[in-house]
PDB file of N, CA and C in Angstrom:
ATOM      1  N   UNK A   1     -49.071 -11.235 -36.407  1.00  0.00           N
ATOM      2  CA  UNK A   1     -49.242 -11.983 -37.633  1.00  0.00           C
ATOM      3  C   UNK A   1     -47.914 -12.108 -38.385  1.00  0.00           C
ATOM      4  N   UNK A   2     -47.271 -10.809 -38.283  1.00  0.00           N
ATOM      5  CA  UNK A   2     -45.858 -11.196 -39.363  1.00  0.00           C
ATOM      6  C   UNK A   2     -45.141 -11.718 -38.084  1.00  0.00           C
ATOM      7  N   UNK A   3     -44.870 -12.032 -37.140  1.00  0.00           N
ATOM      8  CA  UNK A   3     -43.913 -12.884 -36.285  1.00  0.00           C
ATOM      9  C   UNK A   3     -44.342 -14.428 -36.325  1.00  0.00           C
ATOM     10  N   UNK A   4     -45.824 -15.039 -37.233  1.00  0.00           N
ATOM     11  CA  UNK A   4     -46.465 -15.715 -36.891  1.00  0.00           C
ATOM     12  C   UNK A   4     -45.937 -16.523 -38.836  1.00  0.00           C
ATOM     13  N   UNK A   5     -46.168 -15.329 -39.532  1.00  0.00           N
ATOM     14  CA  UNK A   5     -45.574 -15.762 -40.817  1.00  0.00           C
ATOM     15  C   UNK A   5     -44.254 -15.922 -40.816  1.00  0.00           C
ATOM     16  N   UNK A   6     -43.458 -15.377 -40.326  1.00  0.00           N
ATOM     17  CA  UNK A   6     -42.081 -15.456 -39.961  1.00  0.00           C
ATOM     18  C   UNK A   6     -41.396 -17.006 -39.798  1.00  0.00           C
ATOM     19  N   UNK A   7     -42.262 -17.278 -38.794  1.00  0.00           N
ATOM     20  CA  UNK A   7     -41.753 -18.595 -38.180  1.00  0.00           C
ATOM     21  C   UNK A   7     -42.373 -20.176 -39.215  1.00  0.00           C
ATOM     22  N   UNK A   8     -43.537 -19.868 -39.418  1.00  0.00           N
ATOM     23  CA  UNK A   8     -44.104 -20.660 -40.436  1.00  0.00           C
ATOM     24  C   UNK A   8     -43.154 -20.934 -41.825  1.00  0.00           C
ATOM     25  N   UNK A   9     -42.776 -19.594 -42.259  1.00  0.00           N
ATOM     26  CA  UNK A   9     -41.722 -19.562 -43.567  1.00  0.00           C
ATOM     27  C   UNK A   9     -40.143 -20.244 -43.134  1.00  0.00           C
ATOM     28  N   UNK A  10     -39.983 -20.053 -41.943  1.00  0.00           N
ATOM     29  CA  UNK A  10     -38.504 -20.305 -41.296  1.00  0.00           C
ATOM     30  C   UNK A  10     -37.494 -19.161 -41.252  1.00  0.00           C
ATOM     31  N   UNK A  11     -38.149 -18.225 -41.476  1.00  0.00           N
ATOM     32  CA  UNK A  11     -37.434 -17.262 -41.319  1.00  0.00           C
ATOM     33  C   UNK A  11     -37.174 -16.579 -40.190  1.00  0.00           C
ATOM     34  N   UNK A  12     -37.751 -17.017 -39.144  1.00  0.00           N
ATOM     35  CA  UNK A  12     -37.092 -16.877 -37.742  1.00  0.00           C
ATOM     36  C   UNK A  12     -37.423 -17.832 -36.410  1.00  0.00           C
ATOM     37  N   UNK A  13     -36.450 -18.140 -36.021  1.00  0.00           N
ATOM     38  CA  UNK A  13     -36.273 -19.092 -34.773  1.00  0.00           C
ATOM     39  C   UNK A  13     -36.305 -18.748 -33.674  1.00  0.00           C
ATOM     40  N   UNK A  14     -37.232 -19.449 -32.743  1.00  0.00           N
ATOM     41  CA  UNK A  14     -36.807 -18.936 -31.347  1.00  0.00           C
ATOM     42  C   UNK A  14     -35.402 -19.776 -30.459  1.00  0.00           C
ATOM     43  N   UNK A  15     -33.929 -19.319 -30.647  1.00  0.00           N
ATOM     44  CA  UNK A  15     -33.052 -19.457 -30.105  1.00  0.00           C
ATOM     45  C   UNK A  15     -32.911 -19.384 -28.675  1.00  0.00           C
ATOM     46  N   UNK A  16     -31.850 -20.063 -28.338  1.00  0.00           N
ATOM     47  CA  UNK A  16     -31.492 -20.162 -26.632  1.00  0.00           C
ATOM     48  C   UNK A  16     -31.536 -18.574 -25.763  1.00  0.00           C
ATOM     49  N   UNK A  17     -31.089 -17.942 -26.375  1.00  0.00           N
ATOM     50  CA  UNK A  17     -31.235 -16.174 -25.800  1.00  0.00           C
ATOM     51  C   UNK A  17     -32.036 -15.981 -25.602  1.00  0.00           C
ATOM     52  N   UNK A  18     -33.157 -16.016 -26.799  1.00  0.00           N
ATOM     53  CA  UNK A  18     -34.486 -15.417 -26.511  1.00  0.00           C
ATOM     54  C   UNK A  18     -35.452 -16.244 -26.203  1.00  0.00           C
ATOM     55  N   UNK A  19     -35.408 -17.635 -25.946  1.00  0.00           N
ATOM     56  CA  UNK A  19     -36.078 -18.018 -24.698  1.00  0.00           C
ATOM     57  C   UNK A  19     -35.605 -17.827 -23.612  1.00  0.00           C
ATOM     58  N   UNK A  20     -34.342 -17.740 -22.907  1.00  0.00           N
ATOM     59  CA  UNK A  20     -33.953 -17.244 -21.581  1.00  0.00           C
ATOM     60  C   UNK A  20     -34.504 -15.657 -21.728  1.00  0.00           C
ATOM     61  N   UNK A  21     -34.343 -14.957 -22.570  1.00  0.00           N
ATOM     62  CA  UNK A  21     -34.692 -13.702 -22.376  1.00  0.00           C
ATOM     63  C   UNK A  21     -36.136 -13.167 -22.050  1.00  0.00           C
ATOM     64  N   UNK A  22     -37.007 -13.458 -23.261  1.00  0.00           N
ATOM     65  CA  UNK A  22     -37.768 -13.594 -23.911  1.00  0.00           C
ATOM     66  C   UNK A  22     -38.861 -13.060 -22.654  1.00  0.00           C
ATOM     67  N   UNK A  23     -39.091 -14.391 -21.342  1.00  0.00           N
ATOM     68  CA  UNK A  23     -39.558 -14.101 -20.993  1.00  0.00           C
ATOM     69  C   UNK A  23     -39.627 -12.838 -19.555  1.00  0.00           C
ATOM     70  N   UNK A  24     -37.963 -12.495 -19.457  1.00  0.00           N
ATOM     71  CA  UNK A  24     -37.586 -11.317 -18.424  1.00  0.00           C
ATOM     72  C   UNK A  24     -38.360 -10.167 -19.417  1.00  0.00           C
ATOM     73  N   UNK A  25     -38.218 -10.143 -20.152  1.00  0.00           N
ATOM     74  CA  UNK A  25     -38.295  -8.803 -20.921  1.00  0.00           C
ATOM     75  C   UNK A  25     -40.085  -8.665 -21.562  1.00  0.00           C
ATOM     76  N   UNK A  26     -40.775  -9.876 -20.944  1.00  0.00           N
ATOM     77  CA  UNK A  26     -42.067  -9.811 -20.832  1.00  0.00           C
ATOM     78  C   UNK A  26     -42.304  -8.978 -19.361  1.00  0.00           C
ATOM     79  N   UNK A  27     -42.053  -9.531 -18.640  1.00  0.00           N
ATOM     80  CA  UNK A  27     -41.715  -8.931 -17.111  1.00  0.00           C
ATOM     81  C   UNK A  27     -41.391  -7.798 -17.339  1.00  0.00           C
ATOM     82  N   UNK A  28     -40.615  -7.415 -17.932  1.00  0.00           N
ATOM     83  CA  UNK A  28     -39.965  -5.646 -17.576  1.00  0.00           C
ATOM     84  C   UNK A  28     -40.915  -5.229 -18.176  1.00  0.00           C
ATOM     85  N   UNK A  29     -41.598  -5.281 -19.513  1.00  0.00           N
ATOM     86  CA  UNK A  29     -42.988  -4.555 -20.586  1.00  0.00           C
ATOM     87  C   UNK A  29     -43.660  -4.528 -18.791  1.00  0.00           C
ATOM     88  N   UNK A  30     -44.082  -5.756 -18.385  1.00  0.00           N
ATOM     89  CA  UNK A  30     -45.260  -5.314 -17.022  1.00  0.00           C
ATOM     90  C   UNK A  30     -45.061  -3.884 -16.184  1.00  0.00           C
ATOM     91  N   UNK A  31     -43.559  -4.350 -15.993  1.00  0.00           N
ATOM     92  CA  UNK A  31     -43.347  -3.801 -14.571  1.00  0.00           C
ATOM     93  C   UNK A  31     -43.410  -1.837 -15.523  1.00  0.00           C
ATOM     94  N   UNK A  32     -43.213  -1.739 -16.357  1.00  0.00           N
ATOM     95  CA  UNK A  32     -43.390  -0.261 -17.570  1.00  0.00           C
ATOM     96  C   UNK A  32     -44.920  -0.190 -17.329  1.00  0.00           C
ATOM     97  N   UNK A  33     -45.708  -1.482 -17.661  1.00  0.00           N
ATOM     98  CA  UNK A  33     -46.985  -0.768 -17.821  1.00  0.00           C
ATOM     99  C   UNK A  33     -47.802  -0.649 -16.691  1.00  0.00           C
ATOM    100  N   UNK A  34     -47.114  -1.361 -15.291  1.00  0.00           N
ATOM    101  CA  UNK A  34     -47.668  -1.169 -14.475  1.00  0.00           C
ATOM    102  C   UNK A  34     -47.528   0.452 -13.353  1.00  0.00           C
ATOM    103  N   UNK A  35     -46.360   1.021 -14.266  1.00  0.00           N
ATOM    104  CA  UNK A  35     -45.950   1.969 -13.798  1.00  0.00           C
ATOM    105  C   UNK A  35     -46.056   3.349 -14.518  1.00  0.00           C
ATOM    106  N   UNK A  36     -46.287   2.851 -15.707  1.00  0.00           N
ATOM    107  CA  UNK A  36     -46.978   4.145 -16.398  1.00  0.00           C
ATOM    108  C   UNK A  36     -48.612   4.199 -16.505  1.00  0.00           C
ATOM    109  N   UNK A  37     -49.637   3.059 -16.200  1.00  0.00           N
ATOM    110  CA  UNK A  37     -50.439   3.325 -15.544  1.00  0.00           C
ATOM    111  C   UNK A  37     -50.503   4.192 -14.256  1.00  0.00           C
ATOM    112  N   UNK A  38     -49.961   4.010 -13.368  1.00  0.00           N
ATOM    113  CA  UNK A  38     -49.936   4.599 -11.869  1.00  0.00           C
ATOM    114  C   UNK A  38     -49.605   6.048 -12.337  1.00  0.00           C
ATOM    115  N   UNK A  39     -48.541   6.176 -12.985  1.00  0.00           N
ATOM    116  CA  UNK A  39     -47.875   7.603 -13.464  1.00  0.00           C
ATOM    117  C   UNK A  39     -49.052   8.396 -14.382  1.00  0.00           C
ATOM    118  N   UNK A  40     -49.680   7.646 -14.704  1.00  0.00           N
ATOM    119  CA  UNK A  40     -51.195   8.179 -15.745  1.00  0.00           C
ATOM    120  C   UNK A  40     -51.998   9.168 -15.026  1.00  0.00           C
ATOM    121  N   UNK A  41     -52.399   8.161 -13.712  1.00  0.00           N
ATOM    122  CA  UNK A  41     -53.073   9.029 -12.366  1.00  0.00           C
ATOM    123  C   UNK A  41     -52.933   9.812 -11.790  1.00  0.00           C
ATOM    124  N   UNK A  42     -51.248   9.828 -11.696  1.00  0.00           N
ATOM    125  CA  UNK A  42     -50.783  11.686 -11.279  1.00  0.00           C
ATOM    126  C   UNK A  42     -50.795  12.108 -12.685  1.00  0.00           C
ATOM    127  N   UNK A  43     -50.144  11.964 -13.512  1.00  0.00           N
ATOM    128  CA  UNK A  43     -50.395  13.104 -14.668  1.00  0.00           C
ATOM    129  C   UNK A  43     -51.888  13.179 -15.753  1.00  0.00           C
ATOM    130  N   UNK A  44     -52.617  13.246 -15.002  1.00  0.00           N
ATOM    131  CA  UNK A  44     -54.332  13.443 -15.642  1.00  0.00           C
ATOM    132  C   UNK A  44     -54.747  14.773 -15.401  1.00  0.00           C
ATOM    133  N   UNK A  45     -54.675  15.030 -14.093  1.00  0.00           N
ATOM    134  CA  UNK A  45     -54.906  16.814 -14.329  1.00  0.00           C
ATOM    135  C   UNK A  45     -53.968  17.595 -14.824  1.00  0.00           C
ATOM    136  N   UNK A  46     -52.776  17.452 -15.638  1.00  0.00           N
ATOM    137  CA  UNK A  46     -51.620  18.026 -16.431  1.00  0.00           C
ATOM    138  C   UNK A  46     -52.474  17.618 -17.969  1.00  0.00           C
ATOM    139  N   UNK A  47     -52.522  16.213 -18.116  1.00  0.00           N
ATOM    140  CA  UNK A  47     -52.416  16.074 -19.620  1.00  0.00           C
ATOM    141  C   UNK A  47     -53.958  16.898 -20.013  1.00  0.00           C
ATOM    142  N   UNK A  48     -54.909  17.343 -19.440  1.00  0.00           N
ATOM    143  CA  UNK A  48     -56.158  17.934 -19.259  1.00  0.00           C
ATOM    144  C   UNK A  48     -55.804  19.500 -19.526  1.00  0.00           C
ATOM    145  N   UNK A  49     -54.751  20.218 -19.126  1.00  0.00           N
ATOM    146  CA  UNK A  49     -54.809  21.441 -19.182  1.00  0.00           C
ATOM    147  C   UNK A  49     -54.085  22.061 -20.753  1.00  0.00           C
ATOM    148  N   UNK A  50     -53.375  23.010 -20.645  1.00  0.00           N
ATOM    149  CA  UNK A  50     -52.854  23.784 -21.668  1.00  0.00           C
ATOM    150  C   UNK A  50     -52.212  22.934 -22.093  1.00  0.00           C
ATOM    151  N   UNK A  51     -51.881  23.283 -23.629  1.00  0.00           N
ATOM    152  CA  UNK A  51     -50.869  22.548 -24.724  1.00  0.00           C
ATOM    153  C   UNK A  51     -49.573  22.351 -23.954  1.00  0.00           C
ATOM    154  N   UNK A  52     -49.115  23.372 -23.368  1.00  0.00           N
ATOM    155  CA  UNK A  52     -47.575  23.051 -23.062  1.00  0.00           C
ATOM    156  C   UNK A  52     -47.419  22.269 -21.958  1.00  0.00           C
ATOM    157  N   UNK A  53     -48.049  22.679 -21.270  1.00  0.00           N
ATOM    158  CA  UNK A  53     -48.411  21.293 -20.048  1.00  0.00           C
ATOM    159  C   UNK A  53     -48.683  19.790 -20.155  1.00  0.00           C
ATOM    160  N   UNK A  54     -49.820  19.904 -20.751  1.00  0.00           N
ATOM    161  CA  UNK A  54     -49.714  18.707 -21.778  1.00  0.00           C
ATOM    162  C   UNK A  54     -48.942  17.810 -22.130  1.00  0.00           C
ATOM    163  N   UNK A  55     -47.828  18.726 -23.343  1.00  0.00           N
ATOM    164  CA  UNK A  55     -47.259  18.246 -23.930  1.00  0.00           C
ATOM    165  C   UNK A  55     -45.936  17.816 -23.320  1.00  0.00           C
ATOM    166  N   UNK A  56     -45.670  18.612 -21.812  1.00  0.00           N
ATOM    167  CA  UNK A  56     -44.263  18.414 -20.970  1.00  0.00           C
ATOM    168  C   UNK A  56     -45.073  17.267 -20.013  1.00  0.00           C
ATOM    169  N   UNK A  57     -46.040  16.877 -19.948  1.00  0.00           N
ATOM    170  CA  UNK A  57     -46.612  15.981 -19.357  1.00  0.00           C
ATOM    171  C   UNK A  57     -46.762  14.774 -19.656  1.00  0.00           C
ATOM    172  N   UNK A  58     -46.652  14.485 -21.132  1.00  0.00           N
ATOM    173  CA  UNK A  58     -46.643  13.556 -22.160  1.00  0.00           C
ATOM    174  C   UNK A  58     -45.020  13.113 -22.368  1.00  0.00           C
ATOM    175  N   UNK A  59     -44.644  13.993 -22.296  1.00  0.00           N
ATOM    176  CA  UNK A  59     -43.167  13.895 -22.249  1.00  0.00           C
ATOM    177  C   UNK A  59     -42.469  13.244 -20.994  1.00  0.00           C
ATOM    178  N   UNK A  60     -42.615  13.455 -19.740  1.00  0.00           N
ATOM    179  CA  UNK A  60     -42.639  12.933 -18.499  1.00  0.00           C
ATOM    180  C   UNK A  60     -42.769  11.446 -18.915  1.00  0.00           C
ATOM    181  N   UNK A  61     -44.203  11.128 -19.057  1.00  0.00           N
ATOM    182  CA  UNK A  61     -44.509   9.832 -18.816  1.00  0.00           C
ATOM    183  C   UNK A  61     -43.989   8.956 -19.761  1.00  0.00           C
ATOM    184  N   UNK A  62     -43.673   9.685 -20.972  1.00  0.00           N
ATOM    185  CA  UNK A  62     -42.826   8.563 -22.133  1.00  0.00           C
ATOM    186  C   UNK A  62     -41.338   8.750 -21.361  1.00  0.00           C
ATOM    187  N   UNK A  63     -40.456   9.668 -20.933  1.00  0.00           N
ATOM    188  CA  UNK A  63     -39.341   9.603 -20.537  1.00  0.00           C
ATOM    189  C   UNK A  63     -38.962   8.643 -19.211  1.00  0.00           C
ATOM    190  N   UNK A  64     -40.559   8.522 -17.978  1.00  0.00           N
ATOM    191  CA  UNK A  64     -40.412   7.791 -17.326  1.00  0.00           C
ATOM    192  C   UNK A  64     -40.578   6.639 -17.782  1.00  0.00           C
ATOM    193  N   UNK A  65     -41.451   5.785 -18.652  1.00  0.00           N
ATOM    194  CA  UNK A  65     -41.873   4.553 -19.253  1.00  0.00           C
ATOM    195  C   UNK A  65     -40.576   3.929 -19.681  1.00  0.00           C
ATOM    196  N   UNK A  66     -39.947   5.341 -20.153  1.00  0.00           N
ATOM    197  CA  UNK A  66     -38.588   4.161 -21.017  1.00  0.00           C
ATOM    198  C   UNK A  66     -37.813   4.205 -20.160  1.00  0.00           C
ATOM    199  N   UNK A  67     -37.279   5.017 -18.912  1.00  0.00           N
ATOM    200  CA  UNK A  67     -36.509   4.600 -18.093  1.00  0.00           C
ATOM    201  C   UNK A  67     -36.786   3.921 -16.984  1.00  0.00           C
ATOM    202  N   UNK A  68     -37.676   3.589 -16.782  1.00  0.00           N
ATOM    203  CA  UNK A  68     -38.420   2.350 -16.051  1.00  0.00           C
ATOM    204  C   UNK A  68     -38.617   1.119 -16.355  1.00  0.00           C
ATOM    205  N   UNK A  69     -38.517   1.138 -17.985  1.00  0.00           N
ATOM    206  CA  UNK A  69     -38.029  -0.594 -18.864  1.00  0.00           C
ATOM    207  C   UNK A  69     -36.807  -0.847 -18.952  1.00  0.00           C
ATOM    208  N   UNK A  70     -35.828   0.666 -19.093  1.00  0.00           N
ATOM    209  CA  UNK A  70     -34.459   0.362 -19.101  1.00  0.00           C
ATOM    210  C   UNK A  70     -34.320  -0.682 -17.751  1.00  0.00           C
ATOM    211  N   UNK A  71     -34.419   0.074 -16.663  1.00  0.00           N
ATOM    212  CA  UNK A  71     -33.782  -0.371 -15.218  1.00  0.00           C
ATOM    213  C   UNK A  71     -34.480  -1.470 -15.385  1.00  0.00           C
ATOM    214  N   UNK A  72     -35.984  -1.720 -15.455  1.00  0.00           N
ATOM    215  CA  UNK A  72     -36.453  -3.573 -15.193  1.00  0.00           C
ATOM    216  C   UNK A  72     -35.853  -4.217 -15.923  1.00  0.00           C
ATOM    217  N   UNK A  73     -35.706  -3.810 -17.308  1.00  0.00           N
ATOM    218  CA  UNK A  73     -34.724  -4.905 -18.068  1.00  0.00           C
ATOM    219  C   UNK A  73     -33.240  -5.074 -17.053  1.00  0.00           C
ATOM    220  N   UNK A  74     -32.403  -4.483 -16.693  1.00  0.00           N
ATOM    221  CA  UNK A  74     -31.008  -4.382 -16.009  1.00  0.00           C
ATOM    222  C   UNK A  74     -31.546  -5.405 -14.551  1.00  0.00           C
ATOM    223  N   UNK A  75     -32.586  -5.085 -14.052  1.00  0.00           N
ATOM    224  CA  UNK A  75     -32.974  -5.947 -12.340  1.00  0.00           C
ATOM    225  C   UNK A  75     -33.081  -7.263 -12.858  1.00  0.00           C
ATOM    226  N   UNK A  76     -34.032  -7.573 -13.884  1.00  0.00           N
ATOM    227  CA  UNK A  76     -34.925  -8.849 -14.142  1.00  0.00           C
ATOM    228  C   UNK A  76     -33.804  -9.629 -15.108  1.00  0.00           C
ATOM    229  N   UNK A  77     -32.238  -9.235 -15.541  1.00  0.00           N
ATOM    230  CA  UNK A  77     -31.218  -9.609 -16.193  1.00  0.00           C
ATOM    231  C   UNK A  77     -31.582  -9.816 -18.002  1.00  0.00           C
ATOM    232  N   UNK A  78     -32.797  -9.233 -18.071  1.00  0.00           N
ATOM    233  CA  UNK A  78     -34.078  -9.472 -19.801  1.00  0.00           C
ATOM    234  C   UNK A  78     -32.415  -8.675 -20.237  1.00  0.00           C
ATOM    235  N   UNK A  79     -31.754  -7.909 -19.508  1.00  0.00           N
ATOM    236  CA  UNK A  79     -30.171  -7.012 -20.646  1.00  0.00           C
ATOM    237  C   UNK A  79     -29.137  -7.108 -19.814  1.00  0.00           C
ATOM    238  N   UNK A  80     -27.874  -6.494 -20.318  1.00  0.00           N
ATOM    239  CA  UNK A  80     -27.261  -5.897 -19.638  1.00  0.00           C
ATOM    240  C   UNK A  80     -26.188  -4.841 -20.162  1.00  0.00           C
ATOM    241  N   UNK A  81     -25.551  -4.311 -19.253  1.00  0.00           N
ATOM    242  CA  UNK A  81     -25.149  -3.008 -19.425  1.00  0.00           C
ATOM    243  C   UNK A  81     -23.837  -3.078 -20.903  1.00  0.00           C
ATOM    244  N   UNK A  82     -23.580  -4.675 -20.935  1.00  0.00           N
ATOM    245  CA  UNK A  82     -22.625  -4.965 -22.105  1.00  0.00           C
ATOM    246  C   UNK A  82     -23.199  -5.328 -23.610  1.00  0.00           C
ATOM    247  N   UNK A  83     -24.799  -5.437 -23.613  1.00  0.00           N
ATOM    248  CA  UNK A  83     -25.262  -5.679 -24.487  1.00  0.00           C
ATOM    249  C   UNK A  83     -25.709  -4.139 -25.147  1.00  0.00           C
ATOM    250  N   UNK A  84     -26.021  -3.415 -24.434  1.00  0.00           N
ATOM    251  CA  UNK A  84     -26.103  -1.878 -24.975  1.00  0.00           C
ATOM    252  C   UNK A  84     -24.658  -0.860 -24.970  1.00  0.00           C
ATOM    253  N   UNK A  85     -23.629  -1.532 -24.881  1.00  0.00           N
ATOM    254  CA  UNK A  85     -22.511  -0.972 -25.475  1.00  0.00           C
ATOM    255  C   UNK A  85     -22.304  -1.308 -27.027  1.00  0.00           C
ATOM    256  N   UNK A  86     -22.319  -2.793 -26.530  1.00  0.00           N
ATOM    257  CA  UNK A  86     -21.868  -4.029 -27.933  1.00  0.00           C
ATOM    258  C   UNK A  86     -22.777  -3.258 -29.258  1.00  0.00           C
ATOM    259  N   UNK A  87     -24.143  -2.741 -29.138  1.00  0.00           N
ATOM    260  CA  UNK A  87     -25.411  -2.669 -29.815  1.00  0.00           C
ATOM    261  C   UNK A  87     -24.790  -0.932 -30.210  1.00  0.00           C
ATOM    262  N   UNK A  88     -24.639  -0.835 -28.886  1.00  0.00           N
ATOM    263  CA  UNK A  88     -23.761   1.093 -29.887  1.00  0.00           C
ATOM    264  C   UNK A  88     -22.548   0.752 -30.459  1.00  0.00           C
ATOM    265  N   UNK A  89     -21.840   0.139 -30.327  1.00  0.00           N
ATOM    266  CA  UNK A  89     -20.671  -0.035 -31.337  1.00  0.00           C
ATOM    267  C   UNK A  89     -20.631  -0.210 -32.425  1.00  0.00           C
ATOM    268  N   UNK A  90     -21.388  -1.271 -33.022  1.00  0.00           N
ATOM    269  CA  UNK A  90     -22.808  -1.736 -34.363  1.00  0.00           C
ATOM    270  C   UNK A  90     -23.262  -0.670 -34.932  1.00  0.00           C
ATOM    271  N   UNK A  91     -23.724   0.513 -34.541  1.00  0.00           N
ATOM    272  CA  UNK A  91     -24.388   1.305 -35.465  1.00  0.00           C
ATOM    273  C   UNK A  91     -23.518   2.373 -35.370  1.00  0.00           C
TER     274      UNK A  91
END
């Protein structure tokens, strides 16, 4: 809804980047959720047991999720390795 008011007000455009991008980096979200699903299935009898297990189990699958969007973003070209320098230099 606010990306929906956004654009209505003019306060944001969809530019040449993020339509070339836009839709790789739909692709990489898949190729994350198709893989932290699968990763769900081995870690179900972990996230089921003790707190610490659990919680190093929970940890796993968010640490794999995001490094599994990193790399699809880098394959599917949705980034690249000069846009997350440029982006640490900035802050």
């Amino acid at each position: 809804l606010l990306g929906v008011r956004l654009v209505r007000l003019g306060h944001f455009e969809f530019d040449a980047r993020l339509k070339s991008r836009g839709p790789r980096i739909l692709l990489a979200s898949v190729i994350m959720g198709a893989g932290l699903w699968v990763g769900a299935d081995f870690a179900t009898p972990f996230l089921t047991g003790d707190l610490v297990v659990s919680t190093l189990a929970l940890a796993g699958l968010v640490t794999g999720g995001a490094a599994l969007f990193g790399l699809a973003t880098l394959v599917t070209g949705a980034a690249q390795l000069s846009d997350l320098k440029s982006a640490m230099r900035r802050s």
